[in-house]
Protein backbone atom coordinates (compact mmCIF):
# COMPACT_ATOMS: atom_id res chain seq x y z
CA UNK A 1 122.50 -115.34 90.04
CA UNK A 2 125.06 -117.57 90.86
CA UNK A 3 125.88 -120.78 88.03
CA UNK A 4 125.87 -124.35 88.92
CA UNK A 5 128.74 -126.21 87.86
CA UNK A 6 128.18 -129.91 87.72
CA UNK A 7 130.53 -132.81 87.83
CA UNK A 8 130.72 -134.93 84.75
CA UNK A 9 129.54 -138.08 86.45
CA UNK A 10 126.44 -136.26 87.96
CA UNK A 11 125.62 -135.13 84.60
CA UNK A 12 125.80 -138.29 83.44
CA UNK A 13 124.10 -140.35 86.53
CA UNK A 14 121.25 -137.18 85.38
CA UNK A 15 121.08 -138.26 82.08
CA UNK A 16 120.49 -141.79 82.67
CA UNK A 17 118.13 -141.25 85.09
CA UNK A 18 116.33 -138.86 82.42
CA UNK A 19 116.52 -141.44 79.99
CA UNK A 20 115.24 -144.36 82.28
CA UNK A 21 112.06 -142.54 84.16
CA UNK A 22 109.57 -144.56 82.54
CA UNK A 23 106.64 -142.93 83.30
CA UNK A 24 107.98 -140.88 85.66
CA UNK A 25 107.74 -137.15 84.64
CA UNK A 26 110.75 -135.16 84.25
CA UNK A 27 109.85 -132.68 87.15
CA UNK A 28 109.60 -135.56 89.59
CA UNK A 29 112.95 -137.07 88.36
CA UNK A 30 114.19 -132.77 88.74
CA UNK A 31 113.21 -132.83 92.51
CA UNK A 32 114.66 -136.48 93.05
CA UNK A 33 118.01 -134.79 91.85
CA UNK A 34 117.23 -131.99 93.96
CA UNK A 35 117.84 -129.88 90.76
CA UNK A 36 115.29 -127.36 89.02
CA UNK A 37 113.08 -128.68 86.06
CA UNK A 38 114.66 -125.63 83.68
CA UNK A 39 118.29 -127.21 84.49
CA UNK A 40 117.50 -130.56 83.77
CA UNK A 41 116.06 -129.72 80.57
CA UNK A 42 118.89 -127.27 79.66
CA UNK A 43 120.69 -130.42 79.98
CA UNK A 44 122.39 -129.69 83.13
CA UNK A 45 125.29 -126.55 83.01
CA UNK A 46 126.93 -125.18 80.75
CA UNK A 47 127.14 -128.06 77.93
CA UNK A 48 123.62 -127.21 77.04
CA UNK A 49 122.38 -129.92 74.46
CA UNK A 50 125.16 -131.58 74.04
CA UNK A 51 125.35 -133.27 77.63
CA UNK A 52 122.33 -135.32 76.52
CA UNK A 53 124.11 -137.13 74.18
CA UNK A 54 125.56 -140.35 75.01
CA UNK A 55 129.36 -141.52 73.48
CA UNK A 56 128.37 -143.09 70.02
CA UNK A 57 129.70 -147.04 71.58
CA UNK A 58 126.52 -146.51 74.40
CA UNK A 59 123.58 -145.69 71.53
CA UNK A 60 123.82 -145.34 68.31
CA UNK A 61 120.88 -142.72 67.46
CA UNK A 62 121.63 -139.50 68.88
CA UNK A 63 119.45 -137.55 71.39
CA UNK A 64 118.09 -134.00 70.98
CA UNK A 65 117.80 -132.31 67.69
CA UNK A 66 115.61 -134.74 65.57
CA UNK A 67 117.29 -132.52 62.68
CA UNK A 68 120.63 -134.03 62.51
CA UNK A 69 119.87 -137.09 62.66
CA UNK A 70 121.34 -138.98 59.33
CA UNK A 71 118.39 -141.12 57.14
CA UNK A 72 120.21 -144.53 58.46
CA UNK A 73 119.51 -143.12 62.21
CA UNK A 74 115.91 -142.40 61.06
CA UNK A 75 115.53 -145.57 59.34
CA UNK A 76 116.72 -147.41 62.54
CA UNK A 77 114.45 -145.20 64.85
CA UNK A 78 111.35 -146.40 62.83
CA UNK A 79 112.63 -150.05 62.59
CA UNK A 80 112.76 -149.65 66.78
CA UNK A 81 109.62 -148.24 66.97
CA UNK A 82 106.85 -149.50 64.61
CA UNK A 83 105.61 -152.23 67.08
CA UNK A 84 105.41 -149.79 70.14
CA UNK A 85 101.87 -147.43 70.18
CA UNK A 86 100.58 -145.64 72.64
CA UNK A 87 102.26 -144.33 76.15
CA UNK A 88 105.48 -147.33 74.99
CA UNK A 89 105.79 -145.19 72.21
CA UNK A 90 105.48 -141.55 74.19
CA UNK A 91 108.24 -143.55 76.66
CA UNK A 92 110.61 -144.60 73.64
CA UNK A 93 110.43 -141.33 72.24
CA UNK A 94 111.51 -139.75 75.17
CA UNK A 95 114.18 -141.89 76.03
CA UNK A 96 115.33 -141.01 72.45
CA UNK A 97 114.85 -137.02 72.64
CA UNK A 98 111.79 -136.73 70.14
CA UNK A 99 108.17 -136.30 69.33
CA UNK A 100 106.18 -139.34 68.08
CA UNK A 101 104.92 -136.66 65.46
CA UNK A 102 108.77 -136.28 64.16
CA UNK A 103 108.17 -140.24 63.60
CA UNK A 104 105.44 -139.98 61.31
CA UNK A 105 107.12 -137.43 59.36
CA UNK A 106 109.70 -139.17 59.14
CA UNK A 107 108.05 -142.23 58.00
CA UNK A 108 105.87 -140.60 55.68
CA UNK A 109 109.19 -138.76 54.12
CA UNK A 110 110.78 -142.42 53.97
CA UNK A 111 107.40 -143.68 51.96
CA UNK A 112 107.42 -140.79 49.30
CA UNK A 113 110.69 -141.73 48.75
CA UNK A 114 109.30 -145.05 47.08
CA UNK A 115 106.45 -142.64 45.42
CA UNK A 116 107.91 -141.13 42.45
CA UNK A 117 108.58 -144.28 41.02
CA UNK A 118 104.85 -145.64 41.56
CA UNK A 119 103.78 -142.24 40.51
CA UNK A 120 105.81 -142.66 36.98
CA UNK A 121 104.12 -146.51 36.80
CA UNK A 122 100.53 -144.56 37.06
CA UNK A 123 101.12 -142.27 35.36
CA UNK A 124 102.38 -144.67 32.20
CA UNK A 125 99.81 -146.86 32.72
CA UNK A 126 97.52 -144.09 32.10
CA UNK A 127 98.59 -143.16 29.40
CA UNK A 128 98.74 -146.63 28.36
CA UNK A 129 94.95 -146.91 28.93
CA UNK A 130 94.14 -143.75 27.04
CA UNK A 131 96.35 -144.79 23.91
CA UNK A 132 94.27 -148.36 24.39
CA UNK A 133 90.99 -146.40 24.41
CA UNK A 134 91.61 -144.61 21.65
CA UNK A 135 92.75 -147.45 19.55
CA UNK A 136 90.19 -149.44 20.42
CA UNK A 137 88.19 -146.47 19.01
CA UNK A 138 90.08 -146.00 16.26
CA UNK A 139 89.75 -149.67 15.04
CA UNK A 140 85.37 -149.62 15.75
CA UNK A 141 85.49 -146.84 13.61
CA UNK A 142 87.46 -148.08 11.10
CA UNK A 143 85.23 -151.03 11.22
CA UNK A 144 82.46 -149.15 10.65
CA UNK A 145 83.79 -147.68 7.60
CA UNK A 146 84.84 -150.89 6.02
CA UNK A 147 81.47 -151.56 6.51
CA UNK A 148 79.92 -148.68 5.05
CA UNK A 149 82.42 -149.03 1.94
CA UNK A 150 81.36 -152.54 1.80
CA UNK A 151 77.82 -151.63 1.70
CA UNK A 152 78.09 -148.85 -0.85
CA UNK A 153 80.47 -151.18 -3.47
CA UNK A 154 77.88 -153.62 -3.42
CA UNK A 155 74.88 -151.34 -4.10
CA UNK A 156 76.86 -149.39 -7.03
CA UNK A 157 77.63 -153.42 -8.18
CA UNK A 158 73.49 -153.57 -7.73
CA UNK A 159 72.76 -150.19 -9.89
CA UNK A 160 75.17 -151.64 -12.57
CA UNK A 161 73.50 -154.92 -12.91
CA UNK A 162 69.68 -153.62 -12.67
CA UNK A 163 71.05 -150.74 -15.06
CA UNK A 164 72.60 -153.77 -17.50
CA UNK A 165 69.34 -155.45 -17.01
CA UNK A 166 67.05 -152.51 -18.00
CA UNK A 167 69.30 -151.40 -20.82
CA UNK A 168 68.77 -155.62 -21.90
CA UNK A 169 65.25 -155.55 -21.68
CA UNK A 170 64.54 -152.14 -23.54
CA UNK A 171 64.10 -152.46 -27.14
């Protein structure tokens, strides 16, 4: 089977082309390069996945492996791509080299990051609310014995009058 070697500027006139179909599928952008659909994915010779990357001056998010991108990349990905939905997103994505799914991991990872600190605020404020409950508890039934302590000093004052009164009125 005999290897293709392309020339640098047709791997690069592929690239932009690949980048800037639209909604042009990449097998019709393949036979408008007169090149096989496996080879334009394989990113065109030898290079592999590297040749889809373009010099750091021409974008500044990388292309391919959504894995090495850095959290400033991601962060800049979502910032370029929370007002787009629908086949403008599908087309973004592409042009970038990723899945809208990577996206909303990605944004989801980005919003748990902001989580553990509202988590720690609920989870005080619970505990706030159950040391307020049970104070509030506390001081009803404290009430209630005040109460009850009132109630049982007067009645022994009560026994030691009507016992001073009978022990007055006996001969």
């Amino acid at each position: 089977m005999n290897r293709t070697n392309y020339s640098p500027e047709f791997r690069e006139q592929a690239l932009r082309r690949v980048r800037e179909r639209g909604s042009l599928t990449l097998s019709s952008v393949a036979a408008e390069l007169n090149v096989s659909l496996g080879t334009l994915t394989g990113g065109i010779g030898d290079r592999g996945a590297a040749s889809w990357v373009l010099p750091l001056g021409e974008n500044p998010l990388p292309q391919g492996n959504a894995a090495a991108w850095s959290a400033a990349q991601r962060l800049q990905a979502l910032n370029e791509s929370h007002a787009l939905s629908g086949d403008a997103l599908h087309v973004w994505c592409r042009e970038k080299g990723l899945f809208a799914h990577q996206l909303q991991a990605w944004r989801h990872a980005f919003c748990e990051l902001a989580e553990p600190a509202s988590h720690a605020l609920r989870a005080e404020r619970a505990a706030l609310r159950e040391l307020q409950t049970k104070h509030d508890g506390l001081a009803r039934q404290l009430l209630r014995k005040d109460k009850a302590l009132a109630e049982a000093a007067a009645l022994l004052v009560l026994q030691k009058k009507f016992q001073a009164l009978w022990v007055d009125e006996a001969p």
